[in-house]
N, C-alpha and C. Protein backbone atom coordinates (compact mmCIF):
# COMPACT_ATOMS: atom_id res chain seq x y z
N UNK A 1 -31.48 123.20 -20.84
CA UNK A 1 -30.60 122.07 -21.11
C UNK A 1 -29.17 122.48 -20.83
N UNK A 2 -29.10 122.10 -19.76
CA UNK A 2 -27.01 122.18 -19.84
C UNK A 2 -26.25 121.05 -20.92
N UNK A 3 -25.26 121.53 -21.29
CA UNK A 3 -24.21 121.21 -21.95
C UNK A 3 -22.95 121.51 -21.79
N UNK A 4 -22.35 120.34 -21.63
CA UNK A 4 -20.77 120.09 -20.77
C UNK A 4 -19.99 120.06 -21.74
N UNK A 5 -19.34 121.23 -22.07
CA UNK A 5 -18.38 120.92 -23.20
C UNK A 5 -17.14 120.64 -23.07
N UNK A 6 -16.52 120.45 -22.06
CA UNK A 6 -15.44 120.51 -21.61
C UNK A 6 -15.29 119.09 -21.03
N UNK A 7 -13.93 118.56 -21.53
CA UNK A 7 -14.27 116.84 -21.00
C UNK A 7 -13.48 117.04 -20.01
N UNK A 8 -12.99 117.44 -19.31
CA UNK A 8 -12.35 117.39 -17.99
C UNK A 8 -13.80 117.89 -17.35
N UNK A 9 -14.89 118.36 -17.53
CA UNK A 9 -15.85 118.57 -16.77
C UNK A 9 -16.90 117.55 -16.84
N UNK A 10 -17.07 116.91 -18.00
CA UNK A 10 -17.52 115.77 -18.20
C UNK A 10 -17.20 114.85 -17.69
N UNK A 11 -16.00 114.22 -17.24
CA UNK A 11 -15.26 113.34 -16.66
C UNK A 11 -15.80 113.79 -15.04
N UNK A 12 -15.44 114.79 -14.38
CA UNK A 12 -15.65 115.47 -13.12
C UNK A 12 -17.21 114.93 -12.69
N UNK A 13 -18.35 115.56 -13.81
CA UNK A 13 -19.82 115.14 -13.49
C UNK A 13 -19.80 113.82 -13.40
N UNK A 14 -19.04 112.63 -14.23
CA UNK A 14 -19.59 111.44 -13.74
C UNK A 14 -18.83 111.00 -12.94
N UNK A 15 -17.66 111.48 -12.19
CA UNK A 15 -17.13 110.74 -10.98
C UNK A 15 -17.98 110.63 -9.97
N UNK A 16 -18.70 112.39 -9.72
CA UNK A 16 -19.28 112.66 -8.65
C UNK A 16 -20.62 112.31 -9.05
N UNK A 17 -20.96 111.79 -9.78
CA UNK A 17 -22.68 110.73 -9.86
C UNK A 17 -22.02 109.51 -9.39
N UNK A 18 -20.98 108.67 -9.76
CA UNK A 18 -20.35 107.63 -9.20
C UNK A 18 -20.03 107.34 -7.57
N UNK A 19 -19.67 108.33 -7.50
CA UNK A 19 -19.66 108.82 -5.80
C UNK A 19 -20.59 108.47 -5.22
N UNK A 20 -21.89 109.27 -5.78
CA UNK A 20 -23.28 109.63 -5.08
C UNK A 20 -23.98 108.38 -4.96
N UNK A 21 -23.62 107.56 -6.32
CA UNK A 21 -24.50 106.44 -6.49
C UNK A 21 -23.92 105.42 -4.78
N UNK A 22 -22.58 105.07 -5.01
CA UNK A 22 -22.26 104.92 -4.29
C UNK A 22 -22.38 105.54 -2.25
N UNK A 23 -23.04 106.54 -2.73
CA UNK A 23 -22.99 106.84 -0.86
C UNK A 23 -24.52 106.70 -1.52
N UNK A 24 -25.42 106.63 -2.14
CA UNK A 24 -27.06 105.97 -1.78
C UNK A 24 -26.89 105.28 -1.65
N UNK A 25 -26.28 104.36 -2.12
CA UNK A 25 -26.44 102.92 -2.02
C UNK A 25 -25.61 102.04 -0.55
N UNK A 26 -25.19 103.12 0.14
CA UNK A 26 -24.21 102.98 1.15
C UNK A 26 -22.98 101.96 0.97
N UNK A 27 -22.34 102.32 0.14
CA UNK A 27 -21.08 101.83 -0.48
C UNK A 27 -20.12 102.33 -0.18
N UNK A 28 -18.93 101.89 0.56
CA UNK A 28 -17.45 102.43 0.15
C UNK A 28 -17.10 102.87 -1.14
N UNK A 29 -16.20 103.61 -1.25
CA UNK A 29 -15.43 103.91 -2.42
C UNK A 29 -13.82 104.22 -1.87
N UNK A 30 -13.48 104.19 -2.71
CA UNK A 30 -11.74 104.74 -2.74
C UNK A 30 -11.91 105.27 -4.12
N UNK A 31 -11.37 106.99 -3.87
CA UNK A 31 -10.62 107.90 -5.18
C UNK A 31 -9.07 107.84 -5.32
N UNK A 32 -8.80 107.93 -6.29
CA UNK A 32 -7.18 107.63 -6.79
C UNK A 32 -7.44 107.83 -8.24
N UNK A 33 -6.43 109.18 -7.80
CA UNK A 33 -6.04 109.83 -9.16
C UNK A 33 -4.60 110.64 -8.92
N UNK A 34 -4.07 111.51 -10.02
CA UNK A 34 -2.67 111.67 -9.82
C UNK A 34 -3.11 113.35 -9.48
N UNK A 35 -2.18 114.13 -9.17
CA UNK A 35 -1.95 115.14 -8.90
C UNK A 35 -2.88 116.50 -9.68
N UNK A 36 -3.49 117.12 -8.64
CA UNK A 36 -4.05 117.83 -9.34
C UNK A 36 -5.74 117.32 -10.90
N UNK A 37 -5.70 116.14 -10.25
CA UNK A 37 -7.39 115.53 -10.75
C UNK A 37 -8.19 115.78 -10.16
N UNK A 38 -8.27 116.55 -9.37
CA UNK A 38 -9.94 117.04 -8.17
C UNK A 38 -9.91 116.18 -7.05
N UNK A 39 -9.06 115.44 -6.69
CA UNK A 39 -9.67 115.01 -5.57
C UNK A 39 -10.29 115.42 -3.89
N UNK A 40 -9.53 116.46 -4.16
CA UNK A 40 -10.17 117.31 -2.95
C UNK A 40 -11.56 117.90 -3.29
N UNK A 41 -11.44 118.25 -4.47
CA UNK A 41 -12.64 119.39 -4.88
C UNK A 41 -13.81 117.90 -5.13
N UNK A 42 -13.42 116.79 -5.00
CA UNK A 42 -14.13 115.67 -5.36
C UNK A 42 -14.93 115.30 -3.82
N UNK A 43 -14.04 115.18 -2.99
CA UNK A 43 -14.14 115.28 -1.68
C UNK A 43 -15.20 115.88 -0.96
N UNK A 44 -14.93 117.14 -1.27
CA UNK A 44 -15.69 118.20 -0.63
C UNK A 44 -17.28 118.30 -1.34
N UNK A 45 -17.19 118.12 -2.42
CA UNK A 45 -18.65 117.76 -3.03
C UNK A 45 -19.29 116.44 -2.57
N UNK A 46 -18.16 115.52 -2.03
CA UNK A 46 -19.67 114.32 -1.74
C UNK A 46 -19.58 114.91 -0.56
N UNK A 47 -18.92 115.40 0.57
CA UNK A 47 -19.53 115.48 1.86
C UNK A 47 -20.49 116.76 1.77
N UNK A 48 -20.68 118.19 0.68
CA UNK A 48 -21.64 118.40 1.08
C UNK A 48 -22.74 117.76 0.63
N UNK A 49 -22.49 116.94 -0.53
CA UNK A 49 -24.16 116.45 -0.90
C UNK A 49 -24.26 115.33 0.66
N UNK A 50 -23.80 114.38 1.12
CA UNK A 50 -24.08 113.78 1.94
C UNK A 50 -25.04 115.03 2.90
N UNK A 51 -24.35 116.09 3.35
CA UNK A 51 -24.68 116.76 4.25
C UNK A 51 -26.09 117.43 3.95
N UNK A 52 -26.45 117.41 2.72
CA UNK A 52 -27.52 118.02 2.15
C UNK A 52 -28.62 117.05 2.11
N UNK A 53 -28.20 115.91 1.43
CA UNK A 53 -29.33 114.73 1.11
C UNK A 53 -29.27 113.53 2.25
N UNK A 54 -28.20 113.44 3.22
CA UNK A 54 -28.02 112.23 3.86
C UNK A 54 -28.19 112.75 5.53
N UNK A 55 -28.38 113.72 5.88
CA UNK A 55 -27.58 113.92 7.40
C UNK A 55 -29.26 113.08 8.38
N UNK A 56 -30.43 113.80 8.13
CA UNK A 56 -31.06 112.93 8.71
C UNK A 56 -30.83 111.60 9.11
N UNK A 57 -30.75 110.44 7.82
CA UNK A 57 -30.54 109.11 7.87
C UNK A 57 -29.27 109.02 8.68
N UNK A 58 -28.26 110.04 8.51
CA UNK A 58 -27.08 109.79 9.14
C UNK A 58 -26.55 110.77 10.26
N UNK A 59 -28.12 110.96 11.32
CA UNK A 59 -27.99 111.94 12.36
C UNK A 59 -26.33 111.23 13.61
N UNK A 60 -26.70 109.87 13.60
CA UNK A 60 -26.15 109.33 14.91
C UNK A 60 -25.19 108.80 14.10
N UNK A 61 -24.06 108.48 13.11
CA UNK A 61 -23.58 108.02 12.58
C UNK A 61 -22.33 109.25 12.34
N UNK A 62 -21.03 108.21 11.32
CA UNK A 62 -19.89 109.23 11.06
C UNK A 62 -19.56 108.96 10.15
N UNK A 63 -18.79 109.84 9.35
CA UNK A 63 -18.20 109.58 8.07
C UNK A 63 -16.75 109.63 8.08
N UNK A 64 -16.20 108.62 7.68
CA UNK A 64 -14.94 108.72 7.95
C UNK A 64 -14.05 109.22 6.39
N UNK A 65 -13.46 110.43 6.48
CA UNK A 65 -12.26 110.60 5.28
C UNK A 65 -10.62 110.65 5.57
N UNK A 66 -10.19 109.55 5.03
CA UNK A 66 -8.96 109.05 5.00
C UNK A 66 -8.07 109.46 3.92
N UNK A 67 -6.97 110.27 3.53
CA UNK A 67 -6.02 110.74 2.79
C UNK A 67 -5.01 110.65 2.99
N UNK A 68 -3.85 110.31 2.12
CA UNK A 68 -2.60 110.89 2.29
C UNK A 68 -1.80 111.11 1.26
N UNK A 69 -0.56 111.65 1.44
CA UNK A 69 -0.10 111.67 0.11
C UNK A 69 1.23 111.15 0.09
């Protein structure tokens, strides 16, 4: 049994289930948060799960990531 004791990590696990739900379900999203909230480290976790669970379905296809600051 894991246990998340830490609510900045708690918060973190359900963005990136939010994410995920969202790229199964082939959904856009937009992240927006302030400085230093994970968004990179948010980033980089859905494209590898995409890359892990999605690349078949999404052999001929692209993913587009858009940032700025």
């Amino acid at each position: 049994m894991n246990i998340i004791a830490n609510p900045a990590e708690q918060a973190s696990l359900k963005s990136l289930n939010q994410i995920q739900e969202c790229i199964n379900n082939k959904n856009s999203f937009r992240l927006e948060a302030g400085a230093g909230a994970g968004k990179t480290y948010s980033l980089i976790e859905s494209l590898k799960y995409i890359i892990k669970n999605k690349s078949a379905e999404l052999a001929d296809k692209r993913v587009a990531c858009i940032t700025y600051t």
